[in-house]
C-alpha atoms as a PDB file:
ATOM      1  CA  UNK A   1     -43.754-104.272  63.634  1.00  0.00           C
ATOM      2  CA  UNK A   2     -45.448-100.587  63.768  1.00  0.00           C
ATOM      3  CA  UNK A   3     -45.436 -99.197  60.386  1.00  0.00           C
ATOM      4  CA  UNK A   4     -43.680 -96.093  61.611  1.00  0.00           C
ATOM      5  CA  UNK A   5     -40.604 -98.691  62.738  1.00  0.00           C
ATOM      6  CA  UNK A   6     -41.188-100.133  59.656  1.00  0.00           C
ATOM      7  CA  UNK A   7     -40.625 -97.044  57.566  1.00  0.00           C
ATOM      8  CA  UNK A   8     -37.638 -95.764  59.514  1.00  0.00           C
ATOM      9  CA  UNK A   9     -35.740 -99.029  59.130  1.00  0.00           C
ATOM     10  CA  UNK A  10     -36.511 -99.321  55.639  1.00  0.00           C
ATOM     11  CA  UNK A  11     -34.307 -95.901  55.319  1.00  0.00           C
ATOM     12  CA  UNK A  12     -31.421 -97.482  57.456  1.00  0.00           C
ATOM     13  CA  UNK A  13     -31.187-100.376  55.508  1.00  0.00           C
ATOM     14  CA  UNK A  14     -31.101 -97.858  52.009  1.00  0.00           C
ATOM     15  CA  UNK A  15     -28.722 -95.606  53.881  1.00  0.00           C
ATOM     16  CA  UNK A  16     -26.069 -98.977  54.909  1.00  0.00           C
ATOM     17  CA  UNK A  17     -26.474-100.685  51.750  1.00  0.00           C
ATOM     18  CA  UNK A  18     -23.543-100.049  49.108  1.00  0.00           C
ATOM     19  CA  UNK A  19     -25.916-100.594  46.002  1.00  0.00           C
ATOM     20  CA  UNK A  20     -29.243-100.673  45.174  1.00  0.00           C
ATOM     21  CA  UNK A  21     -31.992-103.074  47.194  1.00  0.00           C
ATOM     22  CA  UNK A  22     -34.795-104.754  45.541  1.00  0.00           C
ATOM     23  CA  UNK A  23     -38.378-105.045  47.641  1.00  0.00           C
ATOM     24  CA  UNK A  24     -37.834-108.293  47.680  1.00  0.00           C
ATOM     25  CA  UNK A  25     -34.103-108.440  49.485  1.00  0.00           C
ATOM     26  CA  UNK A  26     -35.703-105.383  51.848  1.00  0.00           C
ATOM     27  CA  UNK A  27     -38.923-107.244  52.579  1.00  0.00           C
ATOM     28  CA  UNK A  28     -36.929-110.367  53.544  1.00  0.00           C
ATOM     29  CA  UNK A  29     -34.572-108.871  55.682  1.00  0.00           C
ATOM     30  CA  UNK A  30     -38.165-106.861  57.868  1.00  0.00           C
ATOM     31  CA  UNK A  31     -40.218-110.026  57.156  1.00  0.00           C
ATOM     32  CA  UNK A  32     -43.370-108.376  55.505  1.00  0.00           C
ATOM     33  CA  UNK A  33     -44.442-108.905  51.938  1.00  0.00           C
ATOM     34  CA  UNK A  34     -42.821-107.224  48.798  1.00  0.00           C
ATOM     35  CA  UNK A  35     -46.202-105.490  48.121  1.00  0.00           C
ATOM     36  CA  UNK A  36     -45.812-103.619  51.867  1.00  0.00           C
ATOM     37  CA  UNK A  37     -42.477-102.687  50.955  1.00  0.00           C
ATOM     38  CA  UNK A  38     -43.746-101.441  47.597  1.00  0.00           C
ATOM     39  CA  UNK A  39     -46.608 -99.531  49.355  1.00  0.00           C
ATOM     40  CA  UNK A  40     -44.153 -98.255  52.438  1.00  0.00           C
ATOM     41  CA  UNK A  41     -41.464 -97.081  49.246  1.00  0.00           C
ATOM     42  CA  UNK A  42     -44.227 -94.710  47.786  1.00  0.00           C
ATOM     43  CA  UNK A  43     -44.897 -93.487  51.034  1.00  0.00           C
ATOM     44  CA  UNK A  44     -41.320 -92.520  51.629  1.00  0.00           C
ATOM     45  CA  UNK A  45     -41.248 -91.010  48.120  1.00  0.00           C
ATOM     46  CA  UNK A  46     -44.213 -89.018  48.410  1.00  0.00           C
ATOM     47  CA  UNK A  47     -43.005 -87.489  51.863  1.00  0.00           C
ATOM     48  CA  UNK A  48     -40.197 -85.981  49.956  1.00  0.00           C
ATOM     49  CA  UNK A  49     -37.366 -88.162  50.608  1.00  0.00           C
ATOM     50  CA  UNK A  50     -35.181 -88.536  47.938  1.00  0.00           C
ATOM     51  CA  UNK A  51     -35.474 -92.527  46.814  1.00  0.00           C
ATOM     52  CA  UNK A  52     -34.716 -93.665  43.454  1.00  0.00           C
ATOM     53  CA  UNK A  53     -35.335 -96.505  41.677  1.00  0.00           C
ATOM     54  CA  UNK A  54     -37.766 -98.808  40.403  1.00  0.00           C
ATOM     55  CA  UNK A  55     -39.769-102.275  40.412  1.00  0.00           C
ATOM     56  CA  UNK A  56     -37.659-105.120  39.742  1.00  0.00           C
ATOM     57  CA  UNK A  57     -34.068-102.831  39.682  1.00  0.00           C
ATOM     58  CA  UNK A  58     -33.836-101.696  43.081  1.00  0.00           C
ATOM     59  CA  UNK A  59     -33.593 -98.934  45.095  1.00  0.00           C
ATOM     60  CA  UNK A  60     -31.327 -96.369  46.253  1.00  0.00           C
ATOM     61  CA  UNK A  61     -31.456 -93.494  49.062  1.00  0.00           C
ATOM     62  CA  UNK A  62     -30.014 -90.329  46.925  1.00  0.00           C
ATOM     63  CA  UNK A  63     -27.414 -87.578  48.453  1.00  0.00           C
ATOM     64  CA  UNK A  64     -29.355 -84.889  50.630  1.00  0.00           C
ATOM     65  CA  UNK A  65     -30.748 -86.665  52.893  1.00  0.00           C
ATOM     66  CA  UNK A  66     -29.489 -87.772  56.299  1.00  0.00           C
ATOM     67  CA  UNK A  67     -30.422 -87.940  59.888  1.00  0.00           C
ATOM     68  CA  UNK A  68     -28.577 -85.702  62.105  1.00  0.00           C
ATOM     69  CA  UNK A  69     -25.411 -87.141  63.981  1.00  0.00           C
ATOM     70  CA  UNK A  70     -25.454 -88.585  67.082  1.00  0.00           C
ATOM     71  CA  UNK A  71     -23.042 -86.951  69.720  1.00  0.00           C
ATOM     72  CA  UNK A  72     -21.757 -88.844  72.500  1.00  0.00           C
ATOM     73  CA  UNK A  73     -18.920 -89.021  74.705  1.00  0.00           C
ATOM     74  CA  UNK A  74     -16.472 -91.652  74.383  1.00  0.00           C
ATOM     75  CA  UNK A  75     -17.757 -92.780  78.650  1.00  0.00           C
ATOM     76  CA  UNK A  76     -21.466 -92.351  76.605  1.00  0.00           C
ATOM     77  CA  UNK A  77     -20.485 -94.545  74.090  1.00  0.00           C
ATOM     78  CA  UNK A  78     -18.920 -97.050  75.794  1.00  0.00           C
ATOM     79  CA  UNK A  79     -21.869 -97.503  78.618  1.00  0.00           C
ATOM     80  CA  UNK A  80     -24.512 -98.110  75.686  1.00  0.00           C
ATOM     81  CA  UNK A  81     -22.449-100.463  74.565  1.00  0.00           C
ATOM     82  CA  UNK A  82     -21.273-102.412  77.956  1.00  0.00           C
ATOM     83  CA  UNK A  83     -25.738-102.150  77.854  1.00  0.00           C
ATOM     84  CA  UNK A  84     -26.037-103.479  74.611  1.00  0.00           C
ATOM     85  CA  UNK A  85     -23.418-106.246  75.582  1.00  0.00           C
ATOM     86  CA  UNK A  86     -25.798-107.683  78.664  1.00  0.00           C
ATOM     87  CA  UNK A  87     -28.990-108.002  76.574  1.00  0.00           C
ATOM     88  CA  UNK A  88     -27.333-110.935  75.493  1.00  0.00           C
ATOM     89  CA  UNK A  89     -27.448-112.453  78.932  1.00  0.00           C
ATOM     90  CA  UNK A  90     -31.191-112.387  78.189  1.00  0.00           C
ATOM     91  CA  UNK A  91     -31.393-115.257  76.255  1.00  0.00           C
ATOM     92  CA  UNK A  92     -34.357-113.115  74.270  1.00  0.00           C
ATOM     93  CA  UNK A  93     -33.633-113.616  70.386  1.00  0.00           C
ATOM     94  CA  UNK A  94     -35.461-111.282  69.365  1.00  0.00           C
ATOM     95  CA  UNK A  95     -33.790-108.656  71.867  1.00  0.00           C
ATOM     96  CA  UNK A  96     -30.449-109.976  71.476  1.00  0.00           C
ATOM     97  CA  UNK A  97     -30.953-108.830  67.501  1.00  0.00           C
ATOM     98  CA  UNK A  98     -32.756-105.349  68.010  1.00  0.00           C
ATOM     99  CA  UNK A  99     -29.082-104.942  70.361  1.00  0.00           C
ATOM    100  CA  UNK A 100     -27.004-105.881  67.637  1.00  0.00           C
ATOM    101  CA  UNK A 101     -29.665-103.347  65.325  1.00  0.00           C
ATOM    102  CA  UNK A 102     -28.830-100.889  67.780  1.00  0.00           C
ATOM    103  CA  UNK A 103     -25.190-100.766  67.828  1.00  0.00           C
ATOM    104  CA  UNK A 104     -25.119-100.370  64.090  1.00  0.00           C
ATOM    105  CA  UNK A 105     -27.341 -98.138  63.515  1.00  0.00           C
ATOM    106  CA  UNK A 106     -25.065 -95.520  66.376  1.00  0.00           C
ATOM    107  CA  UNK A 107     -21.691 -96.320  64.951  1.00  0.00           C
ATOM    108  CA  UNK A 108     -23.126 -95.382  61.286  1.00  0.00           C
ATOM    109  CA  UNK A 109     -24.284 -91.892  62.505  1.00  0.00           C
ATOM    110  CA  UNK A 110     -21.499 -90.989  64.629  1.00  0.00           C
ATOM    111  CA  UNK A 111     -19.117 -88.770  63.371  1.00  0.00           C
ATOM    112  CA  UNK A 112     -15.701 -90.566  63.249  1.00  0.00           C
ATOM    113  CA  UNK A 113     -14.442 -91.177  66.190  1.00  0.00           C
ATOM    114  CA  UNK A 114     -10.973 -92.633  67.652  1.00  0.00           C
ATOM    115  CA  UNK A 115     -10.922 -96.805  67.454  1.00  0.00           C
ATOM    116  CA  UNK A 116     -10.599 -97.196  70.736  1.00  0.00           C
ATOM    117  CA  UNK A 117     -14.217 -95.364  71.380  1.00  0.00           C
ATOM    118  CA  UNK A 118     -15.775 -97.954  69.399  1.00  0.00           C
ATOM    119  CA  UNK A 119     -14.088-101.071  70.501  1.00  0.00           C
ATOM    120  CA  UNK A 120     -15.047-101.019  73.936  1.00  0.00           C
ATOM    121  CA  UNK A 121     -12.514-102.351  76.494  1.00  0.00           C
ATOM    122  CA  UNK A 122     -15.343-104.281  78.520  1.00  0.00           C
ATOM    123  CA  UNK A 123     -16.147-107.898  78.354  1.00  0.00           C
ATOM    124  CA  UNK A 124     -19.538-109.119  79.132  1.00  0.00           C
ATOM    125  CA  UNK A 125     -19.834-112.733  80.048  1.00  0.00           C
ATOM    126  CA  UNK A 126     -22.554-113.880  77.611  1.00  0.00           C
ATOM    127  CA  UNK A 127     -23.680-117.179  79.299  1.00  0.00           C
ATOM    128  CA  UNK A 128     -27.253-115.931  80.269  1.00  0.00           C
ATOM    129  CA  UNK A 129     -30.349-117.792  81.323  1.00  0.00           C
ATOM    130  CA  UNK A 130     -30.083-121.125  81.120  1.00  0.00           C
ATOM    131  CA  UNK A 131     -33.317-121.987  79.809  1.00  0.00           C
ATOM    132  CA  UNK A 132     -34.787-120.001  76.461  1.00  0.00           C
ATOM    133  CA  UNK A 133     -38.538-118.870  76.302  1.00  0.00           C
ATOM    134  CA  UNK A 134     -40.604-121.194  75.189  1.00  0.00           C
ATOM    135  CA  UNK A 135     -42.647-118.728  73.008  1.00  0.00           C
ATOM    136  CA  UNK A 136     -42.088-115.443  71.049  1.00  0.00           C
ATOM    137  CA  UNK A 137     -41.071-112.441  74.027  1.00  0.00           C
ATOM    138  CA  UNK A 138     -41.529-110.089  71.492  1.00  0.00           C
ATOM    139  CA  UNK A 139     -45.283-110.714  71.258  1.00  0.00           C
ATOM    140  CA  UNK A 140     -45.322-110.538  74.745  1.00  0.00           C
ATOM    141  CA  UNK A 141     -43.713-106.591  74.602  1.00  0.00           C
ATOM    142  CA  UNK A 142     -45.719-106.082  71.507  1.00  0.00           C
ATOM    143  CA  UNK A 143     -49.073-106.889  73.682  1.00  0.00           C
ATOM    144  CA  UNK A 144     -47.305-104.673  77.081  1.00  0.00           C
ATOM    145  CA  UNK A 145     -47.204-101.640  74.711  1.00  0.00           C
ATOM    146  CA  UNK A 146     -50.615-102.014  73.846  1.00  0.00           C
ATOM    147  CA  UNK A 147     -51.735-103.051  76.945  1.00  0.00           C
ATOM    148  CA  UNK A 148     -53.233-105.997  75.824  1.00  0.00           C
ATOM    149  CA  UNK A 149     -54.772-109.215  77.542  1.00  0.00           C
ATOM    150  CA  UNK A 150     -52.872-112.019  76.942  1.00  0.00           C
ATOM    151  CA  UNK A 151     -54.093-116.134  77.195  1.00  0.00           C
ATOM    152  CA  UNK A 152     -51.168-117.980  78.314  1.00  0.00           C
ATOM    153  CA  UNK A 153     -50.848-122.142  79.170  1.00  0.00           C
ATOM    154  CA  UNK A 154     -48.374-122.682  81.731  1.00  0.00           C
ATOM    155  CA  UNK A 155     -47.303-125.796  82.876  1.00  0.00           C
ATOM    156  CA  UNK A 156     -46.202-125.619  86.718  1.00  0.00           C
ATOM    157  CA  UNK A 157     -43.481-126.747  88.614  1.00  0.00           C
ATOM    158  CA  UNK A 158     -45.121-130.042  89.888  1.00  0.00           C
ATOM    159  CA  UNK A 159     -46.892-130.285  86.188  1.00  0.00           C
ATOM    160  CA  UNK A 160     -50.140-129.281  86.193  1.00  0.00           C
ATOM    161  CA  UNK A 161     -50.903-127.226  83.482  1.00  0.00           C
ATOM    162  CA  UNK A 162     -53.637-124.069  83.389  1.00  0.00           C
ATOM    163  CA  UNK A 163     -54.549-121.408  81.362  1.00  0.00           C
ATOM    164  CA  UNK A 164     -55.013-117.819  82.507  1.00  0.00           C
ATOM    165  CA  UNK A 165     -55.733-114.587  81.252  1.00  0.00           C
ATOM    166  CA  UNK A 166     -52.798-112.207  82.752  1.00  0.00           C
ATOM    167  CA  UNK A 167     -52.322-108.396  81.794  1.00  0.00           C
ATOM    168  CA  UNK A 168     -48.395-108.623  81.011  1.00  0.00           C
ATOM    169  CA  UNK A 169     -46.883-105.594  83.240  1.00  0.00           C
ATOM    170  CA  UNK A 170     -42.875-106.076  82.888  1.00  0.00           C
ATOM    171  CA  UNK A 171     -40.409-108.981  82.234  1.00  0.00           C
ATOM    172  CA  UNK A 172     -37.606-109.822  84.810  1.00  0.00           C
ATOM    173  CA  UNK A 173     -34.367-111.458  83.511  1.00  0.00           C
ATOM    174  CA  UNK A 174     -32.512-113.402  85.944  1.00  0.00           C
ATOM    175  CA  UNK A 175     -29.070-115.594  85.365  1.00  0.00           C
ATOM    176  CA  UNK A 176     -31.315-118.873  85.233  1.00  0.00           C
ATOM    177  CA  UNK A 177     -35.069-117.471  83.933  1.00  0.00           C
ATOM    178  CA  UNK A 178     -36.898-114.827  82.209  1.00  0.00           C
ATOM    179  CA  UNK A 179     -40.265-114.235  84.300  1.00  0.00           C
ATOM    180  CA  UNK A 180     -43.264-112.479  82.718  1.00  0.00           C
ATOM    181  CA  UNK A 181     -44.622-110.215  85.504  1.00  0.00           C
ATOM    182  CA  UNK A 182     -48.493-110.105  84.961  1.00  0.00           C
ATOM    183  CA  UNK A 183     -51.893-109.502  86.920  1.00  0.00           C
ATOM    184  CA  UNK A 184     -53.441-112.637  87.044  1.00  0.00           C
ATOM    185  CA  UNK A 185     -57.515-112.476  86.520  1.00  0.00           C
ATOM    186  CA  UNK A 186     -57.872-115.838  87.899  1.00  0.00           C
ATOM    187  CA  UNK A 187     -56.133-114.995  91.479  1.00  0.00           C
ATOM    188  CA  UNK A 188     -56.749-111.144  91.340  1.00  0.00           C
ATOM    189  CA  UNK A 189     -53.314-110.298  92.245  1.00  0.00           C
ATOM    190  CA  UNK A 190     -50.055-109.932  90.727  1.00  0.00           C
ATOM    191  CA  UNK A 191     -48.441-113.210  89.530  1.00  0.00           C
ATOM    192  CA  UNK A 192     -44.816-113.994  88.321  1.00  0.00           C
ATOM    193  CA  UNK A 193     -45.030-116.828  85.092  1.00  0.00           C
ATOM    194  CA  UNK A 194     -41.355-118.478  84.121  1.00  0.00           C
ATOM    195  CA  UNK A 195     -41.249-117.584  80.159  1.00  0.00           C
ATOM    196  CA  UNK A 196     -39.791-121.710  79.417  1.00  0.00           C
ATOM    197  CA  UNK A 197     -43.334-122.898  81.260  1.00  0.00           C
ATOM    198  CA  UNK A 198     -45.374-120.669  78.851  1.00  0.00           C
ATOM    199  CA  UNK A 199     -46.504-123.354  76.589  1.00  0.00           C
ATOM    200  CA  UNK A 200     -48.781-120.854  74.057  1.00  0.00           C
ATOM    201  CA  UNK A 201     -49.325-117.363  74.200  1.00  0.00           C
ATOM    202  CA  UNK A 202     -52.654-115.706  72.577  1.00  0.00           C
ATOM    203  CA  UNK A 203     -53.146-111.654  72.304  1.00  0.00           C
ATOM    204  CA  UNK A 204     -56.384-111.031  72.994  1.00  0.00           C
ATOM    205  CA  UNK A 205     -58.310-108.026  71.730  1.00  0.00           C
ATOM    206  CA  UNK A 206     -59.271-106.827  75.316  1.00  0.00           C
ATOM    207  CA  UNK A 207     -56.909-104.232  76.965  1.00  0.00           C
ATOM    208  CA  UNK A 208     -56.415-103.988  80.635  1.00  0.00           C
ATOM    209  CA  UNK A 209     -57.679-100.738  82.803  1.00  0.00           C
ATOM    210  CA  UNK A 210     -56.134 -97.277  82.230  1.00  0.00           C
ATOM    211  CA  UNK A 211     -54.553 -97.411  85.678  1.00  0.00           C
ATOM    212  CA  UNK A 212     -51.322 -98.922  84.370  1.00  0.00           C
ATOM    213  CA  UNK A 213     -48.747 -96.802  86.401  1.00  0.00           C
ATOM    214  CA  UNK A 214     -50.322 -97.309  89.017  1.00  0.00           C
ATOM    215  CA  UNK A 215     -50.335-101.428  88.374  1.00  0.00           C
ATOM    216  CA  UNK A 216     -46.484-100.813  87.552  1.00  0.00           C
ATOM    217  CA  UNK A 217     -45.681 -98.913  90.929  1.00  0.00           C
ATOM    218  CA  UNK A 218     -47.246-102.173  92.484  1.00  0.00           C
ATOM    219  CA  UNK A 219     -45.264-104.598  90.452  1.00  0.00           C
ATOM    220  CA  UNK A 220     -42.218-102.329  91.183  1.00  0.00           C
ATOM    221  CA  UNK A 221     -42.651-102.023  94.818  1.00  0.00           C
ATOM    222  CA  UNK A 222     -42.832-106.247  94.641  1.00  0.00           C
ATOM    223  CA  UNK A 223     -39.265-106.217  93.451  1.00  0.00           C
ATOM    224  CA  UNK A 224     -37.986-103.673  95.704  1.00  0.00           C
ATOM    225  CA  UNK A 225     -39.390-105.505  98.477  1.00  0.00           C
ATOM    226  CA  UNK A 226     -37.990-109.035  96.907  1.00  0.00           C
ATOM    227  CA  UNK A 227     -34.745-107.075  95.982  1.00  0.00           C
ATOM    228  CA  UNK A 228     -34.118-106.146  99.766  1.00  0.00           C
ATOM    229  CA  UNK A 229     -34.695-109.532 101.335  1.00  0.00           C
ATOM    230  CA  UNK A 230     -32.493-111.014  99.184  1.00  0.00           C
ATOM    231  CA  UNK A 231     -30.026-108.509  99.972  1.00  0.00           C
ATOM    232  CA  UNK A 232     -30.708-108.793 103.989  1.00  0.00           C
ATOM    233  CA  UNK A 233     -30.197-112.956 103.513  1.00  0.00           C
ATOM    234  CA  UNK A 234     -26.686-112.583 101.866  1.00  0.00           C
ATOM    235  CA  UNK A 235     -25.770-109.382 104.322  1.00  0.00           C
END
């Protein structure tokens, strides 16, 4: 997690929470160590926001500060939910709970609003791919932001495994598989990988060349093109 994310949902968590948090409960619930909760706290503190408390008694966010309401429609509303509904057909955990994140984080900000805004009328059927990643996705958006290299072993269809160095580009969620589109250094061309094949998954310190647009138009046009044949075999 970037510190910056870090920081902001250490003041959502102050701002939700009925009574005071320790480090310990805060750095539990972000997974980082009590001391970088400690350090990220007297960061906050010294930027002027109004925290009180201490080591070992907890912590509290004090009146005067808040973050400016959100203002949506109730049609606004109701299609980020409906979108927050189908990340669950992703089968990606660690999506599925920035979704949930999401959705609490809007309805805490928005000024009140009629029941039947925020209990959305939509169902979305939340069988999703049938077979879960083998390894962590959010590394795997983690290194796409950063435009790192990644070392992958992928076992094939017929079960010969191989490892390649692939410069992740986008991932495509279908009803049966989540496929990590890359550019594959060992076949200099642009390679789809099924995410439950991935056996390991290493970030490597090397980024891939500035030209990423331009190797996400490519990847782009590849799904058009695959978009529109399935369309013309079903038509």
């Amino acid at each position: 997690m970037r510190p910056a994310d870090r920081l902001f949902d250490i003041i959502q968590l102050l701002r939700s929470s009925p009574r005071a948090l320790t480090a310990s409960a805060i750095a539990g619930r972000l997974e980082v160590s009590t001391r970088t909760i400690y350090r990220d706290i007297a960061s906050l503190q010294a930027s002027g926001l109004p925290i009180d408390g201490a080591s070992g008694f907890g912590y509290v966010l004090g009146p005067g500060y808040d973050l400016p309401p959100l203002m949506f429609t109730a049609e606004e509303f109701q299609t980020i939910a409906v979108a927050l509904d189908l990340v669950r057909r992703t089968g990606d955990r660690g999506l599925q709970e920035a979704a949930a994140a999401v959705r609490a984080k809007i309805l805490a900000v928005l000024p009140c609003q009629p029941a039947p805004v925020a209990e959305t009328p939509f169902y979305v059927w939340g069988r999703g791919a049938s077979v879960a990643p083998a390894v962590c996705m959010a590394e795997v958006r983690d290194a796409m932001r950063d435009a790192r290299k990644i070392s992958i072993g992928y076992v094939s269809r017929d079960g010969i495994e191989t490892r390649r160095i692939v410069w992740p580009l986008g991932i495509a969620y279908f009803g049966e598989s989540t496929l990590l589109g890359t550019w594959c250094e060992l076949r200099q061309d642009y390679r789809h990988f099924r995410a439950d094949r991935v056996q390991d998954l290493v970030i490597l310190d090397d980024t891939y060349p500035a030209d990423r647009p331009g190797l996400l138009d490519g990847w782009r046009a590849l799904q058009t093109a695959y978009e529109a044949r399935q369309t013309s075999f079903t038509s």
